[in-house]
Protein backbone atom coordinates (compact mmCIF):
# COMPACT_ATOMS: atom_id res chain seq x y z
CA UNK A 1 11.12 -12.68 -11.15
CA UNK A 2 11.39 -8.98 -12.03
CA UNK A 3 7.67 -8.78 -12.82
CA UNK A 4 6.50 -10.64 -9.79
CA UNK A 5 9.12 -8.17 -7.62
CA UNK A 6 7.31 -5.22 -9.51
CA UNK A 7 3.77 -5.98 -9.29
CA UNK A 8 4.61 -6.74 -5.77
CA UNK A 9 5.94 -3.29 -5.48
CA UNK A 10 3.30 -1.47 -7.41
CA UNK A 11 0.65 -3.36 -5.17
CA UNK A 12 2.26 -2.21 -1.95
CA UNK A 13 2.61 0.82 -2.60
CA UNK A 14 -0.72 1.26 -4.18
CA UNK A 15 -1.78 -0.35 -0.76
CA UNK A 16 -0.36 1.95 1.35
CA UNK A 17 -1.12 4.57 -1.06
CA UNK A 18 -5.00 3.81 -0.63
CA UNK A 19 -5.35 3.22 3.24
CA UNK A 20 -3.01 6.77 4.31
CA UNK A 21 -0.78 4.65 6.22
CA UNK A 22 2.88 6.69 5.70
CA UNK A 23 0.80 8.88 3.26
CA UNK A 24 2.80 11.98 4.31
CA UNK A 25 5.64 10.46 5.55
CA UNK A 26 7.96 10.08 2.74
CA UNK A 27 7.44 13.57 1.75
CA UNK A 28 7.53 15.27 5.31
CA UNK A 29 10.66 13.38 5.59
CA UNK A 30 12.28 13.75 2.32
CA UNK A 31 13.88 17.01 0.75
CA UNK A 32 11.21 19.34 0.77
CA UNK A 33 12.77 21.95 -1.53
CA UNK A 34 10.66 22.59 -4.63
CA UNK A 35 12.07 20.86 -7.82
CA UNK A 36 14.26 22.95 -10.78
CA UNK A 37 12.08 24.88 -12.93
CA UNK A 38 12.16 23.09 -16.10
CA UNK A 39 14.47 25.13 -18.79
CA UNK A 40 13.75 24.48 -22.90
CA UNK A 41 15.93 22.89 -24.93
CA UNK A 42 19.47 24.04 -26.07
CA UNK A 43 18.65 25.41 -29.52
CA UNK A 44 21.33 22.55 -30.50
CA UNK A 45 18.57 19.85 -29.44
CA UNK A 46 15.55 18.46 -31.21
CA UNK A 47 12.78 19.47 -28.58
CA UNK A 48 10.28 16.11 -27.81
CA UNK A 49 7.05 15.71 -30.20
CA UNK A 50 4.11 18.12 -28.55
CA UNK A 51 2.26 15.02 -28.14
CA UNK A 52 2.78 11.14 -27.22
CA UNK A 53 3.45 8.94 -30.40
CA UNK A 54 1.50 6.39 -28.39
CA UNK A 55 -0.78 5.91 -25.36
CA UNK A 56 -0.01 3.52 -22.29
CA UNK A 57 -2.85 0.93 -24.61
CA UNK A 58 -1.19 0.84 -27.53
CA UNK A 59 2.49 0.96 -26.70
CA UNK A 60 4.13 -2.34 -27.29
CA UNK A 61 5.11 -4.02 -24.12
CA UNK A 62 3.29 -1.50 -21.74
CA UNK A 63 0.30 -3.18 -20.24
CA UNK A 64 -2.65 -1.17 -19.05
CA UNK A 65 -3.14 -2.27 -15.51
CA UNK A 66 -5.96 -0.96 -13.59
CA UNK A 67 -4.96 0.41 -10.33
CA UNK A 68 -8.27 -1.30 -8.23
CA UNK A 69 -7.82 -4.26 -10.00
CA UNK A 70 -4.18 -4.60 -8.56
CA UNK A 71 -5.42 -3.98 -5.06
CA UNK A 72 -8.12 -6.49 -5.31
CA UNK A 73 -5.62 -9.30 -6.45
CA UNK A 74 -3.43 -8.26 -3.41
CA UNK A 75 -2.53 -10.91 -1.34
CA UNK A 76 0.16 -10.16 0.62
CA UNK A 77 3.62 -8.32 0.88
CA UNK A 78 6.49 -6.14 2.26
CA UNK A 79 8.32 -3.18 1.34
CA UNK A 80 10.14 -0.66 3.29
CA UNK A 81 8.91 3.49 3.61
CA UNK A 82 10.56 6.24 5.47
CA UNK A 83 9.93 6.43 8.67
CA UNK A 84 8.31 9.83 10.61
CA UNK A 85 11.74 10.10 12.26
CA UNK A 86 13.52 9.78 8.98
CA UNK A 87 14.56 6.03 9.58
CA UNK A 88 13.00 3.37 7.92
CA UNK A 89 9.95 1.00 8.81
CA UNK A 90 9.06 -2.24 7.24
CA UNK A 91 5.28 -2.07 6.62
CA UNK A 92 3.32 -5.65 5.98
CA UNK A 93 0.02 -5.72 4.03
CA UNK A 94 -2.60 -8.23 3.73
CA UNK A 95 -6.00 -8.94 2.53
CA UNK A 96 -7.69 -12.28 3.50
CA UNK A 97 -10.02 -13.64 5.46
CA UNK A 98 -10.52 -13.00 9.49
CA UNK A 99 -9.13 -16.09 11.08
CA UNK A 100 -9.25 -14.79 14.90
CA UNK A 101 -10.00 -11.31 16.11
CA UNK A 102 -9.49 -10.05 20.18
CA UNK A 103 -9.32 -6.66 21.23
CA UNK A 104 -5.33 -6.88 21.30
CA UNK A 105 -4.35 -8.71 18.01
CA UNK A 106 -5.78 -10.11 14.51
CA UNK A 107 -5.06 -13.04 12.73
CA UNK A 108 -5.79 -13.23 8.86
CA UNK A 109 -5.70 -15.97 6.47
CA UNK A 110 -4.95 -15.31 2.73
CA UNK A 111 -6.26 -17.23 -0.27
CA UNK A 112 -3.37 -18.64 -1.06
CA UNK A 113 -2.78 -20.32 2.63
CA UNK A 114 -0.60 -17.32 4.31
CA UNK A 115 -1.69 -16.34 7.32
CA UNK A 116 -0.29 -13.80 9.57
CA UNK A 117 -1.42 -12.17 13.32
CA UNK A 118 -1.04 -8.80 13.97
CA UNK A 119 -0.98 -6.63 17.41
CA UNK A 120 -3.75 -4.11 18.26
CA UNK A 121 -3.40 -1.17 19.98
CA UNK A 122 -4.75 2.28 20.01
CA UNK A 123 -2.73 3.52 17.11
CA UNK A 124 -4.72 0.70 14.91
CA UNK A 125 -7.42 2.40 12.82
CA UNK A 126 -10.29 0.54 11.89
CA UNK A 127 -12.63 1.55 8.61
CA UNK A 128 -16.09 -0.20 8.07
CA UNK A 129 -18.53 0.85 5.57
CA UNK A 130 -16.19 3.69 4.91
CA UNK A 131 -16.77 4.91 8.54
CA UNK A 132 -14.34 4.95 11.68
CA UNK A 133 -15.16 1.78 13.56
CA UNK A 134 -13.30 -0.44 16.41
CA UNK A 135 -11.51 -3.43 16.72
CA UNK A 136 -14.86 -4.45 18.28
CA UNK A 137 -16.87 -4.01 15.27
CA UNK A 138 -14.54 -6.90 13.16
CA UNK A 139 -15.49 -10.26 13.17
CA UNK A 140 -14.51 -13.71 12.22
CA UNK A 141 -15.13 -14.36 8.63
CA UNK A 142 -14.66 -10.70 7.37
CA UNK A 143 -12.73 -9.74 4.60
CA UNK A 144 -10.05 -7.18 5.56
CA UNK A 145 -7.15 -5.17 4.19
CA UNK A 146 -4.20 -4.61 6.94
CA UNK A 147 -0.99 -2.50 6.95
CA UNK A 148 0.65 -3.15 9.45
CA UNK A 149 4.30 -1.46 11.21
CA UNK A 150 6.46 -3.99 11.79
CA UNK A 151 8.95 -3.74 14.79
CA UNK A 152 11.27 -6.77 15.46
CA UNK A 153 9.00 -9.70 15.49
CA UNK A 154 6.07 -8.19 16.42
CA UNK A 155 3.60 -6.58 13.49
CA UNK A 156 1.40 -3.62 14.46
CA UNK A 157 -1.89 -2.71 12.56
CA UNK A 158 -2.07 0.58 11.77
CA UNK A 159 -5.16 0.34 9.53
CA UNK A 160 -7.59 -2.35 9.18
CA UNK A 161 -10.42 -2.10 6.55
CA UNK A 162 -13.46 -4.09 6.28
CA UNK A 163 -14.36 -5.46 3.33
CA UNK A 164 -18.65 -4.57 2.58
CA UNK A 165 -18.34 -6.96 -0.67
């Protein structure tokens, strides 16, 4: 269970990471005084080895896992970010399949039978072919990525990308 919770985690925020939705926001709301300067070693402590005694390959029990490859085995999840106003918002991603597609709302289908709608409005931004597009321009059938804002029961795209693969 604590794998599954952490990949979920790691995928989420690699998500939301990769499509700039709350990008900024943790750090414009967090402390934004600059860290301690680092201070060596008592001269009563051993200071670390100059360099690693292993790399992230060939450390036992620390898989290499390929950021992309995370995203691209995505599916679907939920984690909470600060908010802009220092709350917190729940944010929903997804990548499946377009099920249904108006000018107001989305509905996608995942591979593994979840399927979720989401509301469109002018904050939604759309991304095809790694250009600004329009609700308009997605169609039934397309692969997409979605973050979406949720706000009681209702969840709000804020970025919708169309898959070109």
């Amino acid at each position: 269970m604590l794998k599954r919770t952490k990949v979920t985690v790691v995928a989420g925020v690699s998500a939301l990471v990769l499509t700039g939705v709350g990008g900024g926001v943790a750090f414009a709301a967090g402390d934004q005084t600059p860290p301690a300067t680092p201070t060596a070693p008592p001269a009563t402590e051993t200071a670390p080895p100059a360099t690693p005694t292993g790399t992230p390959e060939t450390s036992p029990g620390m898989p290499m896992h390929h950021p992309k490859g995370m995203q691209e085995r995505l599916q679907h999840g939920q984690f909470t970010v600060t908010a802009p106003n220092g709350g917190e918002e729940i944010v929903n991603v997804q990548r499946g399949k377009v099920t249904a597609v108006s000018p107001t709302s989305l509905t996608v289908a995942s591979t593994d039978g979840f399927s979720a709608t989401y509301k469109v409005d002018t904050s939604s931004k759309v991304e095809r072919d790694n250009k600004a597009a329009t609700i308009g321009d997605v169609r039934t059938g397309d692969q997409v990525f979605v973050a979406a804002v949720k706000s009681g029961t209702t969840d709000t795209a804020k970025h919708i990308i169309v898959s070109t693969r």
